[in-house]
Structures are given as structure tokens and as C-alpha cells.
N, C-alpha and C. Protein backbone atom coordinates (compact mmCIF):
# COMPACT_ATOMS: atom_id res chain seq x y z
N UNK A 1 0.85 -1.19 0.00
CA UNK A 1 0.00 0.00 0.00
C UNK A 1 0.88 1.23 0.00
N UNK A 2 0.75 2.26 -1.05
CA UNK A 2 1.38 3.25 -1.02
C UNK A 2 1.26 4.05 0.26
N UNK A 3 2.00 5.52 0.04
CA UNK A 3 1.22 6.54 0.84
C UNK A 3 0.57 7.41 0.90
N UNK A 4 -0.25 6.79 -0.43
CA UNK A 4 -1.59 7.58 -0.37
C UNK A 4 -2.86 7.14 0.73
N UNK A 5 -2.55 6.13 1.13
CA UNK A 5 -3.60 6.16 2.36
C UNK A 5 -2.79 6.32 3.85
N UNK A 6 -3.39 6.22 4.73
CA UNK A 6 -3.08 7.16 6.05
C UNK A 6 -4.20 6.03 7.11
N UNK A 7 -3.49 5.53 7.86
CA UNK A 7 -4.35 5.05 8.81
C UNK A 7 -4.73 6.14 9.88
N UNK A 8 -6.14 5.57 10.12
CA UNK A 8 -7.41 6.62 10.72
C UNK A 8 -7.44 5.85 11.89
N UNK A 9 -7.69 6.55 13.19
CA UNK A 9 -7.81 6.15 14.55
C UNK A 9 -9.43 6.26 14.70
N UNK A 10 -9.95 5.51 15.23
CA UNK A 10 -11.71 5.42 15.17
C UNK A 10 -12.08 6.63 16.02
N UNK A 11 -11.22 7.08 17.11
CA UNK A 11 -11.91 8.21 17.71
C UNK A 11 -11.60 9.57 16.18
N UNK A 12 -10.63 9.59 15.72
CA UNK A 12 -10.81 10.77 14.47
C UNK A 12 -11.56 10.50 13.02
N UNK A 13 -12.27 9.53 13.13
CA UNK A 13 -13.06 8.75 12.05
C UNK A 13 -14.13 10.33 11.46
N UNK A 14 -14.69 11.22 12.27
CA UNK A 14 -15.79 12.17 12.28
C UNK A 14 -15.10 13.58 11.09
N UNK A 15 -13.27 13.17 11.63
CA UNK A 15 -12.98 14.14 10.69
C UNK A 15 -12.56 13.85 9.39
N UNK A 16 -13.01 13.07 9.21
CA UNK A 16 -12.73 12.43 7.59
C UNK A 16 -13.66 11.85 6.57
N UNK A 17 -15.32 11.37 7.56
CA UNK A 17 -16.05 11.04 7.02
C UNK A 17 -16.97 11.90 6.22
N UNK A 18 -16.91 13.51 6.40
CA UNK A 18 -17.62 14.67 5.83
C UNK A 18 -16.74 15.09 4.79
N UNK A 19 -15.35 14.65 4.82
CA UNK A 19 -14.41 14.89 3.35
C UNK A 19 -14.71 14.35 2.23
N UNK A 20 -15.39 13.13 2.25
CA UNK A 20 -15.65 12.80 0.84
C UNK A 20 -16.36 11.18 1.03
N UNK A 21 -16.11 10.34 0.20
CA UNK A 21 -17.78 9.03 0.40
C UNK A 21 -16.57 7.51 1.71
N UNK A 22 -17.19 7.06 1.84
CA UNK A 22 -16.87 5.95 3.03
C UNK A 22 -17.10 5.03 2.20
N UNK A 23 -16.61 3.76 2.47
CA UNK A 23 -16.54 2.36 1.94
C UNK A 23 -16.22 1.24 3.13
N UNK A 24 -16.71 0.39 2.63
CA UNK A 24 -16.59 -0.80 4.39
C UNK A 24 -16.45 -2.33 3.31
N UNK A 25 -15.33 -2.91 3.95
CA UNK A 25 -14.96 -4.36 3.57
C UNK A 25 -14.63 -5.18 4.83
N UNK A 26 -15.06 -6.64 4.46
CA UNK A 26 -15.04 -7.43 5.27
C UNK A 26 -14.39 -8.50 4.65
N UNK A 27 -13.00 -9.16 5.35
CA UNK A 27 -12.82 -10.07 5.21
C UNK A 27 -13.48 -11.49 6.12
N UNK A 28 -13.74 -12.23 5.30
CA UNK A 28 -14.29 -13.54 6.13
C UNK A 28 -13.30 -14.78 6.21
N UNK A 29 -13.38 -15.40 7.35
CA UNK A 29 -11.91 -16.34 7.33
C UNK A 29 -13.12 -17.63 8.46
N UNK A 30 -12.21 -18.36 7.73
CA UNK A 30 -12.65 -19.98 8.84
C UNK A 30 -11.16 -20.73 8.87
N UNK A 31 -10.65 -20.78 10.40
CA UNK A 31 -9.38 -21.86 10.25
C UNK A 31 -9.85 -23.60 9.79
N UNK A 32 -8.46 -23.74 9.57
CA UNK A 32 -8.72 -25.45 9.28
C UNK A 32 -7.63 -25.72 9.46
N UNK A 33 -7.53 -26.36 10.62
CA UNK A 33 -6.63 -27.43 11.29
C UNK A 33 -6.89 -28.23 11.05
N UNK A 34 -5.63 -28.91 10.56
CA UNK A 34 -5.42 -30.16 10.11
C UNK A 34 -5.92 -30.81 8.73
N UNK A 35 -5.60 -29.69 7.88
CA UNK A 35 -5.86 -29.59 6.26
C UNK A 35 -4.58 -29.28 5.67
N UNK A 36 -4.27 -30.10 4.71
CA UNK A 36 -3.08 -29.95 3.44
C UNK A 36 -3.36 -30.45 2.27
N UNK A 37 -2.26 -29.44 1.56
CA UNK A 37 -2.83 -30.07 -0.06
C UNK A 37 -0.97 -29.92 0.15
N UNK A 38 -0.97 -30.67 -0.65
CA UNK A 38 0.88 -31.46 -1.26
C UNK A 38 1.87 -30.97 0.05
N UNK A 39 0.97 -31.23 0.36
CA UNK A 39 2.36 -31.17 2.45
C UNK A 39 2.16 -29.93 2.76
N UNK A 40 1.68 -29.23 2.34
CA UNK A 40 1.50 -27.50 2.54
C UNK A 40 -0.15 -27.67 3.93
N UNK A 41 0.35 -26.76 4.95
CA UNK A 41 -0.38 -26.56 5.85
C UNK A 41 -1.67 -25.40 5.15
N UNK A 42 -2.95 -26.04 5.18
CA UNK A 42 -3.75 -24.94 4.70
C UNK A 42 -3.76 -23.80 5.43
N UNK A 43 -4.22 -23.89 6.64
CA UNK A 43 -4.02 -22.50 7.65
C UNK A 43 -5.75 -22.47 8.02
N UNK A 44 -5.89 -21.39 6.62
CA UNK A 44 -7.51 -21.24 6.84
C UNK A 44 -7.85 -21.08 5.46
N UNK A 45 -9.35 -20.86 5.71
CA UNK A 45 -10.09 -20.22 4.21
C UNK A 45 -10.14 -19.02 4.57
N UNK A 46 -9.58 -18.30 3.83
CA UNK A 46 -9.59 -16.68 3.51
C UNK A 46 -10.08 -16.54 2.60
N UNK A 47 -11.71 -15.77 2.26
CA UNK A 47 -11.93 -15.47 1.27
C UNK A 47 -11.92 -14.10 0.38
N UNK A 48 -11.78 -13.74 -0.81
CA UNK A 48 -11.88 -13.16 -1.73
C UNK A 48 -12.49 -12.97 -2.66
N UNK A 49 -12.50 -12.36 -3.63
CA UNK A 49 -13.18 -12.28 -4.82
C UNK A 49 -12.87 -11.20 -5.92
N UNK A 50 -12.87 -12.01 -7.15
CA UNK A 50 -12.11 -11.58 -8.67
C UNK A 50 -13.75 -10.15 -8.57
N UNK A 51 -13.63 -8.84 -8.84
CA UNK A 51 -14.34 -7.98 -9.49
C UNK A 51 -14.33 -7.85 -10.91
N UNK A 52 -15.42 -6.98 -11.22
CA UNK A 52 -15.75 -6.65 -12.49
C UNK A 52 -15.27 -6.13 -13.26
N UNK A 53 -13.58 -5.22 -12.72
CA UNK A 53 -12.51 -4.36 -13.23
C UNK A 53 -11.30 -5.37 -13.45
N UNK A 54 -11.72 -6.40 -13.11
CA UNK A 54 -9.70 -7.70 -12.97
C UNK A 54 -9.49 -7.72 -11.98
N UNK A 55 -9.80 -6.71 -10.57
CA UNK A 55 -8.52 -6.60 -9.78
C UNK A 55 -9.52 -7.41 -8.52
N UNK A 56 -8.24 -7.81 -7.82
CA UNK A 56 -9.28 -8.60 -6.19
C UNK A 56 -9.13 -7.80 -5.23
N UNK A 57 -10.62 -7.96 -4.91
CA UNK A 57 -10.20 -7.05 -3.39
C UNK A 57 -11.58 -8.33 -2.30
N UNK A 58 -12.15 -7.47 -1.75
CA UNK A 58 -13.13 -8.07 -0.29
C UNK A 58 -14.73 -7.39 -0.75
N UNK A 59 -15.18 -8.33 -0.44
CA UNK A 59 -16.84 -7.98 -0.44
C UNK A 59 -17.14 -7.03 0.48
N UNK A 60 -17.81 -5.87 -0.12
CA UNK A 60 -18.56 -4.70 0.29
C UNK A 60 -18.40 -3.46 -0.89
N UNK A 61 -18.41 -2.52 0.06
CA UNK A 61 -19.10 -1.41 -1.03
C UNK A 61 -18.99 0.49 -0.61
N UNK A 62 -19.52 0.69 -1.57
CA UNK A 62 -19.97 1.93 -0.97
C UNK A 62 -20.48 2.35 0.41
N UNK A 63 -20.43 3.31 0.96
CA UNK A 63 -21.85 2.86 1.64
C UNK A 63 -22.49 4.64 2.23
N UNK A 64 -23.93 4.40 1.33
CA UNK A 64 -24.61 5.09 1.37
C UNK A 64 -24.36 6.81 2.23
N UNK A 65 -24.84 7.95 1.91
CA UNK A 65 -24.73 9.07 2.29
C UNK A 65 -26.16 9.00 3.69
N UNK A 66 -25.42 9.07 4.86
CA UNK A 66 -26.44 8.83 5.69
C UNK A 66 -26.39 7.53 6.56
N UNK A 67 -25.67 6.73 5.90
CA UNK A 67 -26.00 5.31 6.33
C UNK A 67 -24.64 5.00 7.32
N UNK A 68 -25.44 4.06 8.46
CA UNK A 68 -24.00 3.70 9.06
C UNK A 68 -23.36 2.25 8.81
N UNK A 69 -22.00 2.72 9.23
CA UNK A 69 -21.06 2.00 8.37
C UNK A 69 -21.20 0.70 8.66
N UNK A 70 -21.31 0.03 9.49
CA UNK A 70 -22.02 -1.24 9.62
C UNK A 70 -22.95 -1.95 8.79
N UNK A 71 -24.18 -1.36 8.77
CA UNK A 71 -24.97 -1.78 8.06
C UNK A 71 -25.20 -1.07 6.74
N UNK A 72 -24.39 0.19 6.07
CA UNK A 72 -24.37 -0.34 4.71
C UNK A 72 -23.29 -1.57 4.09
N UNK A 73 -21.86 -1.31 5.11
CA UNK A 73 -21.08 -2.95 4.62
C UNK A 73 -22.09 -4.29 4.65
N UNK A 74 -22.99 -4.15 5.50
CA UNK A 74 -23.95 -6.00 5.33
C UNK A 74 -24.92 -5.78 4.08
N UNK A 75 -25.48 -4.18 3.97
CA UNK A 75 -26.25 -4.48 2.83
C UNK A 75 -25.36 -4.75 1.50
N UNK A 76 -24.04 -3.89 1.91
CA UNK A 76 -23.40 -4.37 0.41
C UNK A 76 -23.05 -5.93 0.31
N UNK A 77 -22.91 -6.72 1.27
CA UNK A 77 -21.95 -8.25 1.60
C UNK A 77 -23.55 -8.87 0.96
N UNK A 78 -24.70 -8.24 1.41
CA UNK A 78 -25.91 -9.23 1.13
C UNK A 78 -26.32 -9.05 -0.47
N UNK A 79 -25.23 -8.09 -1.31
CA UNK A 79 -25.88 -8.02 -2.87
C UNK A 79 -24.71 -8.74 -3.18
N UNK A 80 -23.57 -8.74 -2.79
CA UNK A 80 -22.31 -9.38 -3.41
C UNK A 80 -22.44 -10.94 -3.60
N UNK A 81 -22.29 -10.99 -2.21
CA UNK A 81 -21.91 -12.88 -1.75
C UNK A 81 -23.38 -13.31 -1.32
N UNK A 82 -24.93 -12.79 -1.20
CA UNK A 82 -26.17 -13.10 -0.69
C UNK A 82 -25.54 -13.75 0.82
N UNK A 83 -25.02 -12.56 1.37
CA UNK A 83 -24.60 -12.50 3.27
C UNK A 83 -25.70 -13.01 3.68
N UNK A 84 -26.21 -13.93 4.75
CA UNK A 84 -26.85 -14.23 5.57
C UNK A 84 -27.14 -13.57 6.91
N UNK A 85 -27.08 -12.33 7.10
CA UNK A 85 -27.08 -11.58 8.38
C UNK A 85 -27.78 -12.05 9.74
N UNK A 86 -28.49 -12.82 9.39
CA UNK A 86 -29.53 -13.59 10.29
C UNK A 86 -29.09 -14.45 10.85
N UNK A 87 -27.95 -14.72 10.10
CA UNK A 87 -27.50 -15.99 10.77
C UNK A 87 -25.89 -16.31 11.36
N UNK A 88 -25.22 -15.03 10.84
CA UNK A 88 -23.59 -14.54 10.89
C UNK A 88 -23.79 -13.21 11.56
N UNK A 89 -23.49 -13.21 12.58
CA UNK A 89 -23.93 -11.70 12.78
C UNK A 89 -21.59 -10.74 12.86
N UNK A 90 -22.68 -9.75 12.37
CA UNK A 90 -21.08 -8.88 12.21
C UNK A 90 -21.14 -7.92 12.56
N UNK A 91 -20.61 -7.19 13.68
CA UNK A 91 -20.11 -6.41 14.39
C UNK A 91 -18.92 -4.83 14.63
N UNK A 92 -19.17 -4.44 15.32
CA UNK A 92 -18.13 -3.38 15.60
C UNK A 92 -16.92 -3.67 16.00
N UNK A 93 -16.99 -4.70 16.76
CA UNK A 93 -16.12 -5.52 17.19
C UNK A 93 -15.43 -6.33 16.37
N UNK A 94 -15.68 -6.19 15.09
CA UNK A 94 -15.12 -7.01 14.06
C UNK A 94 -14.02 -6.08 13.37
N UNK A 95 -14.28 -4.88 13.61
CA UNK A 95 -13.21 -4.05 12.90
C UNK A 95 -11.70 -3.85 12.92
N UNK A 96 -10.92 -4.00 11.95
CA UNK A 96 -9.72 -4.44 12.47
C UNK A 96 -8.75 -2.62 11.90
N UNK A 97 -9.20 -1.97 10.62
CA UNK A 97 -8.33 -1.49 10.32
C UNK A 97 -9.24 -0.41 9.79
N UNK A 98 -8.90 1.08 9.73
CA UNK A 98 -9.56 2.32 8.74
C UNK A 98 -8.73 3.37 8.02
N UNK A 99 -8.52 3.53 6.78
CA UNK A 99 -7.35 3.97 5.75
C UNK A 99 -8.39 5.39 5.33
N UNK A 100 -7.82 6.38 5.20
CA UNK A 100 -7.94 7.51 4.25
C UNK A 100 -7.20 8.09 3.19
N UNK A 101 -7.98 8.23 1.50
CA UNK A 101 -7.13 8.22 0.34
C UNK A 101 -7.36 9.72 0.46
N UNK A 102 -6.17 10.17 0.73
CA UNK A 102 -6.81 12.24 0.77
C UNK A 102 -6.91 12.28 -1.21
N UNK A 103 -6.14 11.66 -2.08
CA UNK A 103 -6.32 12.12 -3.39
C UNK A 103 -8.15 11.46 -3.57
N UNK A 104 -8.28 10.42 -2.86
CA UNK A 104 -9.23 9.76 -3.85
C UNK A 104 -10.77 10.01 -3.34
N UNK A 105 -10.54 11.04 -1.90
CA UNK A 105 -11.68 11.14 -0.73
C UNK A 105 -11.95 10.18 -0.10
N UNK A 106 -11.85 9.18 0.35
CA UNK A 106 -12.34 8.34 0.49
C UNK A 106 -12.09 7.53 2.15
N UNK A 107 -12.81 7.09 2.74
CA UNK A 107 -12.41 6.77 4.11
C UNK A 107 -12.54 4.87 3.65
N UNK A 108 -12.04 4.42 4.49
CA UNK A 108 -12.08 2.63 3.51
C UNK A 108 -11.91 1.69 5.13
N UNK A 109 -13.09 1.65 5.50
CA UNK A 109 -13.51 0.58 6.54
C UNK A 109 -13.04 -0.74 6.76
N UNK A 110 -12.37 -1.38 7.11
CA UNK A 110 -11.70 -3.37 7.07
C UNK A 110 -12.22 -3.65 7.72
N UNK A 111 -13.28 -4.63 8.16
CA UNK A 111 -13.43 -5.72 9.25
C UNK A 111 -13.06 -7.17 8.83
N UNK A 112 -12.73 -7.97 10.16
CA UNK A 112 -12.44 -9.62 9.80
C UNK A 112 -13.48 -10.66 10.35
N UNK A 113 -13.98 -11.60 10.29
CA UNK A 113 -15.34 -11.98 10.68
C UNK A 113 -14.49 -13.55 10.93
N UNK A 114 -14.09 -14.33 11.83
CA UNK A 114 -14.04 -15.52 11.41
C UNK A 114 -15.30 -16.09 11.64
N UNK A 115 -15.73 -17.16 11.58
CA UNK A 115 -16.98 -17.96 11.16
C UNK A 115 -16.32 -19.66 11.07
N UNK A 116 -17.27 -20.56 11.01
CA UNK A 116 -16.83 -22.01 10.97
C UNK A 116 -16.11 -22.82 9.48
N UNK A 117 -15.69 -24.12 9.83
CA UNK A 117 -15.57 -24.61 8.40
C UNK A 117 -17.00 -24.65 7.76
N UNK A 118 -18.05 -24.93 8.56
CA UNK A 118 -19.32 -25.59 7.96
C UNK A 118 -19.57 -23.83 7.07
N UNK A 119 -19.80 -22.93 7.97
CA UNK A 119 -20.16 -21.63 7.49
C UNK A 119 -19.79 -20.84 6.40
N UNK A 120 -18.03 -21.18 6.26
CA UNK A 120 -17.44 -20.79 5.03
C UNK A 120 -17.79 -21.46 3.72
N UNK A 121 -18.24 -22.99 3.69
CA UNK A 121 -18.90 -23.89 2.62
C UNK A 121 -19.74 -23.33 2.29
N UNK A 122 -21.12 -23.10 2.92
CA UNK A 122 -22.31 -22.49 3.03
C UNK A 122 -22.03 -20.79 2.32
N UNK A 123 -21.50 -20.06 3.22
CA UNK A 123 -20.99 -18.73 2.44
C UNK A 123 -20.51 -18.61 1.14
N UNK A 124 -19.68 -19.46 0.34
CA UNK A 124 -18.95 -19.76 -0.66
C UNK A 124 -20.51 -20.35 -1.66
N UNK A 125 -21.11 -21.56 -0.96
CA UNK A 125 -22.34 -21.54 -2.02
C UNK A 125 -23.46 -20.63 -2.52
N UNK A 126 -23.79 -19.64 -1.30
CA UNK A 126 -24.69 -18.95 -1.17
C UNK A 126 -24.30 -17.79 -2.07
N UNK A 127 -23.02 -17.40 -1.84
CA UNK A 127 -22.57 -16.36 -3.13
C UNK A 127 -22.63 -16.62 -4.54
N UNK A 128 -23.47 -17.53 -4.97
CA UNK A 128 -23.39 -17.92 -6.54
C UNK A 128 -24.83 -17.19 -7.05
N UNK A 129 -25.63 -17.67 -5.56
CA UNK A 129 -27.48 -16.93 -5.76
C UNK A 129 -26.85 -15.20 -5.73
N UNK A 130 -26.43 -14.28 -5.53
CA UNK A 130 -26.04 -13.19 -5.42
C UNK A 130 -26.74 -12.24 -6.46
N UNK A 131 -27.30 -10.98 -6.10
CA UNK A 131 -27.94 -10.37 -7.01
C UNK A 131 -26.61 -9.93 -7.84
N UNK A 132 -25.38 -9.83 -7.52
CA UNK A 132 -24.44 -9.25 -8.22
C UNK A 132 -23.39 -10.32 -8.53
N UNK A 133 -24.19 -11.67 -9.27
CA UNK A 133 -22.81 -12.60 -9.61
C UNK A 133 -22.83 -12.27 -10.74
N UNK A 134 -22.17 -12.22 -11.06
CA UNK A 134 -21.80 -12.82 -12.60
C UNK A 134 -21.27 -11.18 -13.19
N UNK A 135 -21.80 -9.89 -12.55
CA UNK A 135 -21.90 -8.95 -13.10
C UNK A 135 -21.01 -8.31 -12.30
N UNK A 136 -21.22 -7.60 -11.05
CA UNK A 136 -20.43 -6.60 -10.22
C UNK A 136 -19.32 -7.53 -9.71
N UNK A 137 -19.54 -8.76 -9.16
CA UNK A 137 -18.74 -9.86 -8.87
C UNK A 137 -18.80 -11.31 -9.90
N UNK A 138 -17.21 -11.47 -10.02
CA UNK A 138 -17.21 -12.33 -10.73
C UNK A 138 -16.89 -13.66 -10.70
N UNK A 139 -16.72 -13.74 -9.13
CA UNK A 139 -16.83 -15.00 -7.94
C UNK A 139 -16.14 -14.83 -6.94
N UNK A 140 -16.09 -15.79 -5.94
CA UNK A 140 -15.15 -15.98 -4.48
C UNK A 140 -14.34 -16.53 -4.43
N UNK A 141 -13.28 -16.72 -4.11
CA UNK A 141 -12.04 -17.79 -4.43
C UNK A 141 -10.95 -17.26 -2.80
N UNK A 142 -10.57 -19.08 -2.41
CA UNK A 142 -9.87 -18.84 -1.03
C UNK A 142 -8.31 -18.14 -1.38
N UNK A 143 -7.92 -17.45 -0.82
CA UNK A 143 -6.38 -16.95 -0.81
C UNK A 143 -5.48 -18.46 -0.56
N UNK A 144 -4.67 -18.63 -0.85
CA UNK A 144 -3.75 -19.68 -1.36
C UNK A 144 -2.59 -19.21 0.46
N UNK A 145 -2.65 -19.82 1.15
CA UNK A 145 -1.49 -19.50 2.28
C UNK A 145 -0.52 -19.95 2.75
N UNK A 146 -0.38 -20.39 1.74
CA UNK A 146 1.09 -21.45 2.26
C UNK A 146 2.04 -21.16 0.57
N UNK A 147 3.37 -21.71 1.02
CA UNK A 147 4.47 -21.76 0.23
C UNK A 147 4.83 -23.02 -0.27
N UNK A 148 4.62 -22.93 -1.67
CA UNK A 148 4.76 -24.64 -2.00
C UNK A 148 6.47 -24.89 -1.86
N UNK A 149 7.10 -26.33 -2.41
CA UNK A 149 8.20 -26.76 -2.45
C UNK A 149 9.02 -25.91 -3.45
N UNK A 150 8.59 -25.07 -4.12
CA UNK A 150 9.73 -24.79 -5.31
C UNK A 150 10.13 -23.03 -4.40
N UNK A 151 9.04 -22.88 -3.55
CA UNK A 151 9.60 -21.88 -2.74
C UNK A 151 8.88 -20.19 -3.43
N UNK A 152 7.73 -20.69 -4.57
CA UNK A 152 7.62 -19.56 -5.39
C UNK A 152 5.58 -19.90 -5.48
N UNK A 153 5.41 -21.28 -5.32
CA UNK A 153 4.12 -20.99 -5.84
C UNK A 153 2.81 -20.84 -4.79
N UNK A 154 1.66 -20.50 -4.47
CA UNK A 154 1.11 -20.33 -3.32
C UNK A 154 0.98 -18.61 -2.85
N UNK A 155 1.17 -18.32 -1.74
CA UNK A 155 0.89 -17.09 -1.77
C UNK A 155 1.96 -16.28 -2.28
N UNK A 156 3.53 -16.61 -2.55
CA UNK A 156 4.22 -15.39 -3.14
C UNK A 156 3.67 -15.45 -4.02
N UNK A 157 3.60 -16.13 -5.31
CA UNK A 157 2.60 -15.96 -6.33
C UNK A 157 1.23 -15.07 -6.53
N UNK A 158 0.66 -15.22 -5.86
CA UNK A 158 -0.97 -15.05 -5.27
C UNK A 158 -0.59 -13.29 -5.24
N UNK A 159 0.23 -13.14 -4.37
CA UNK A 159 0.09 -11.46 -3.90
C UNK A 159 0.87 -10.67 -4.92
N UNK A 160 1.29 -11.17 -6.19
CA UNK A 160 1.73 -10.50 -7.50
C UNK A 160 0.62 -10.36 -8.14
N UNK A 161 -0.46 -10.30 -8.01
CA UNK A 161 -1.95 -10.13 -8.57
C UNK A 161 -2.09 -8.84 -8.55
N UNK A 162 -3.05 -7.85 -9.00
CA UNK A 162 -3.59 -6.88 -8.99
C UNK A 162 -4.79 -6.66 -8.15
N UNK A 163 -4.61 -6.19 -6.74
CA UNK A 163 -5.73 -5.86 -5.87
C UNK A 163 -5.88 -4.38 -6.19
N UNK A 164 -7.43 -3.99 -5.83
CA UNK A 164 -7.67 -2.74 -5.80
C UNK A 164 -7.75 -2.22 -4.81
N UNK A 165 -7.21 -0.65 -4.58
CA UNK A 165 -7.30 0.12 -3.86
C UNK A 165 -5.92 -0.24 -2.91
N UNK A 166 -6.75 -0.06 -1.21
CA UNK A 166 -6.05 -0.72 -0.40
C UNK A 166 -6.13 -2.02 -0.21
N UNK A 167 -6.90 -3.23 -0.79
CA UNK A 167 -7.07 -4.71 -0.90
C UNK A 167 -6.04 -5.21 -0.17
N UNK A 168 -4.86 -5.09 -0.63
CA UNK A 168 -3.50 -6.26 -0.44
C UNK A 168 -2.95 -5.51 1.06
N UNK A 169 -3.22 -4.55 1.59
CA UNK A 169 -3.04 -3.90 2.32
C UNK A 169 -4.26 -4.81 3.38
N UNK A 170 -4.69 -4.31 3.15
CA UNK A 170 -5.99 -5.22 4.01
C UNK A 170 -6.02 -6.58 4.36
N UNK A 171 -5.91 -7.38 3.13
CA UNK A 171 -5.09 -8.57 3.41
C UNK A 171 -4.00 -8.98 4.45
N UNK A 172 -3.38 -8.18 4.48
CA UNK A 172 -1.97 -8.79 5.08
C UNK A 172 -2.35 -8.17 6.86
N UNK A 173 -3.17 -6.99 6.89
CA UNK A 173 -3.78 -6.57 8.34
C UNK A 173 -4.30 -8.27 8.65
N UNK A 174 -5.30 -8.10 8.01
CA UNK A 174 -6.71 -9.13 8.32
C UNK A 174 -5.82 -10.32 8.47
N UNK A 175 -4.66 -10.89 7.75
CA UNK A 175 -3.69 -12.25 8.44
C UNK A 175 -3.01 -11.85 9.69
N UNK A 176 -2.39 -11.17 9.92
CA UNK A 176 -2.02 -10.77 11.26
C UNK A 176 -2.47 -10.38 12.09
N UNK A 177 -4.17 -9.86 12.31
CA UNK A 177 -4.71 -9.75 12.87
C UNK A 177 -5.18 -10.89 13.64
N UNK A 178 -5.89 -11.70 12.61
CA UNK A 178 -6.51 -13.24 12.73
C UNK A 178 -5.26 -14.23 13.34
N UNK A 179 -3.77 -13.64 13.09
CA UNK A 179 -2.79 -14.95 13.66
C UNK A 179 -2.58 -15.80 12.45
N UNK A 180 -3.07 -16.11 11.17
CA UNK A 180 -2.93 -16.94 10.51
C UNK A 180 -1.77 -16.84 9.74
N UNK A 181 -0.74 -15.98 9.88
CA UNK A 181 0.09 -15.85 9.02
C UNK A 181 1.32 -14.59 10.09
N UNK A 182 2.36 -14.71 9.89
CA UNK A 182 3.26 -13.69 11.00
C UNK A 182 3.61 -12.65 10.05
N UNK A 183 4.11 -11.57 10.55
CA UNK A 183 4.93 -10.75 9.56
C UNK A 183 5.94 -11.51 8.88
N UNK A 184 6.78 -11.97 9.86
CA UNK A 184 7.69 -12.26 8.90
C UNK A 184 8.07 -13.64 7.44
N UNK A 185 6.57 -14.28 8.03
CA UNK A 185 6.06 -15.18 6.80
C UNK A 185 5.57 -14.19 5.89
N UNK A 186 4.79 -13.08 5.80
CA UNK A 186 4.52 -12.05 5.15
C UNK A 186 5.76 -11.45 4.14
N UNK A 187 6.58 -11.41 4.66
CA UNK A 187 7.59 -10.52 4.07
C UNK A 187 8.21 -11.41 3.37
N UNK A 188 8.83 -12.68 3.89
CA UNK A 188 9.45 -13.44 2.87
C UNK A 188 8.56 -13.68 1.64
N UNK A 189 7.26 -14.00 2.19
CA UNK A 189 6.63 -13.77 0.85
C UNK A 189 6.78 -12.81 -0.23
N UNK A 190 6.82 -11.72 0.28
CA UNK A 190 7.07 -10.35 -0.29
C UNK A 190 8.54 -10.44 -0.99
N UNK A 191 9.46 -10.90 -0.40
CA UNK A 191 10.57 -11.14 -0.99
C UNK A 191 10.68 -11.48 -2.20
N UNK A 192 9.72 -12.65 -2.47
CA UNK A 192 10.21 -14.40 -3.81
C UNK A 192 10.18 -13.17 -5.00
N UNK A 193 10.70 -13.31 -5.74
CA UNK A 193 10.64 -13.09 -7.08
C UNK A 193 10.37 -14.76 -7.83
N UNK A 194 9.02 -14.53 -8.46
CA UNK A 194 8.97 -15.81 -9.42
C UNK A 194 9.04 -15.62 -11.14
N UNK A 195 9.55 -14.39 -10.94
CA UNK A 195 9.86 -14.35 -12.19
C UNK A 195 10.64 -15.72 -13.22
N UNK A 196 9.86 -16.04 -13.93
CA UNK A 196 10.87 -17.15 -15.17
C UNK A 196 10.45 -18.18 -14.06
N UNK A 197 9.94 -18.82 -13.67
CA UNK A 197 9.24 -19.78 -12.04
C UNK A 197 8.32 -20.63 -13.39
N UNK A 198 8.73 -21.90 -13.57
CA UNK A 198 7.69 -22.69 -14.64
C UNK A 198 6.58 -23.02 -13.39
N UNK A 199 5.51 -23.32 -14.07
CA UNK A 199 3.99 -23.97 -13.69
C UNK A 199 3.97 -25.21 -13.45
């Protein structure tokens, strides 16, 4: 994340939200202990999702002139992924991180929600009924968290993608927040060059 955004302290949230429009994202995560694919520790399901522009970022949205930030992020999570609010409930207490783009106006809300294995299945299906599949969203897909054997494929790979905005920024809060990942597994990631890296 460049430095065009600026982390916001929730008590100065009042002086930034009359500068220009608010936005709220939620990452959703379920651990899974005692899951591997080719010797690689899964960790958890972290989910995501490919948008309508190429780039990945987290389900939510705008959110409304008037509206609070809570519940326009669930109304946006309930057009994206068809959120279940009734049955996941998400909180203030869920909030992990708040960024301000002074070029772009914009105040940009993070929360992290973990939830069960059963819940993340269920969440992952339920986002296909979505008033906004196929169109605003162009599906959900888990973040990849582990480092395969060649030392390049998995998440160093994964985070050479194109996220929007603050996305990848958010990401790497929402793993260290949650514990699922350390800084300094973070950074070596950040390190790999896979450049010329066969498939």
C-alpha cells in the first residue's frame, strides 16, 4: 500500500467522514486445522473475490450518504456474496483497520469476521445466488497460504496479482490480525521473485 492512504484512529473517524464518500470491507476467514494439499499446511479459508474491473479485493461497497457503516457494509456483503445476516452476525467488534485516500476522498472501513468450516462452505455456495454474480462480482475464491516446495508458488505468487485500492493492504492486516500468518512469513513472501518460475 502506497502513501496515499493514512491510517485513521476510530476516535478521528468524524474528521474524515464529511471529506468525501466511506466504503466498508469485510474479510471472512474460517481456520482449518489439520488440512493440506501437497504437504503445505492450509491454515484457513480466507476469502476473496475476482471484481468486475480484474482486480481482487473483499466484499462490500460503498456505503450510502447517511447510512452507518455497519450496516451499509452487510447491505453491500448481502448483494455481493447473498450475506446471511440472520444468521452470521457482524459487528463493531469485528473491525480491524480504517485507511484515508486524501487524493481519492475516500475513508475505507476493514473488518475480519471468522466464522466455521461448515459456514465458510455455506458462504462460498450462497454467493453464486447473489444479485451481483456474474456482473459486479465475478466469484469468491480462497487466498492460497502457504508456500509450496519450489519456494515460489502459493501465496508469493498469489500477492503478484492486482488488488484494488487498499485490498493487499488489508489482506496482510486481516492475516495478522486473525494470527494466521506472522509478519515475517509475510515478508518473505514479499521477498520471492517468481519471475521465469515454470507452472
Amino acid at each position: 500500500m502506497g502513501p496515499e492512504y493514512v491510517e485513521v484512529k476510530k476516535e478521528d473517524f468524524h474528521k474524515y467522514a464529511d471529506r468525501g464518500i466511506q466504503a466498508g470491507h469485510c474479510m471472512l476467514y474460517a481456520r482449518l486445522p489439520g488440512h493440506e494439499f501437497e504437504g503445505c499446511d492450509l491454515r484457513a479459508a480466507v476469502l476473496m473475490q475476482m471484481r468486475f474491473d480484474g482486480h481482487l479485493g473483499f466484499p462490500g461497497g460503498i456505503i450510502e450518504p447517511g447510512e452507518e457503516v455497519l450496516l451499509g457494509l452487510i447491505r453491500e456483503m448481502v448483494e455481493e456474496i447473498n450475506f446471511d445476516s440472520d444468521k452470521i452476525m457482524l459487528s463493531e467488534h469485528n473491525h480491524v483497520v480504517t485507511h484515508w485516500n486524501p487524493k481519492g476522498k475516500i475513508l475505507l472501513h476493514f473488518y475480519a469476521l471468522e466464522v466455521t468450516e461448515e459456514q465458510i462452505r455455506t458462504i462460498e455456495h450462497r454467493a453464486l445466488d447473489s444479485i451481483d454474480f456474474g456482473e459486479e462480482v465475478m466469484g469468491m475464491f480462497r487466498v492460497p497460504l502457504y508456500t509450496m516446495s519450489d519456494g515460489c508458488r502459493g501465496f508469493p505468487t498469489f500477492i503478484k496479482h492486482s488488488f484494488v485500492g487498499s485490498a493487499y493492504a488489508q489482506l496482510r492486516r486481516g492475516l495478522l490480525h486473525a494470527g494466521i500468518m506472522s509478519e515475517d512469513e509475510i515478508k518473505a513472501a514479499e521477498a520471492v521473485s517468481c519471475t521465469g518460475k515454470s507452472l
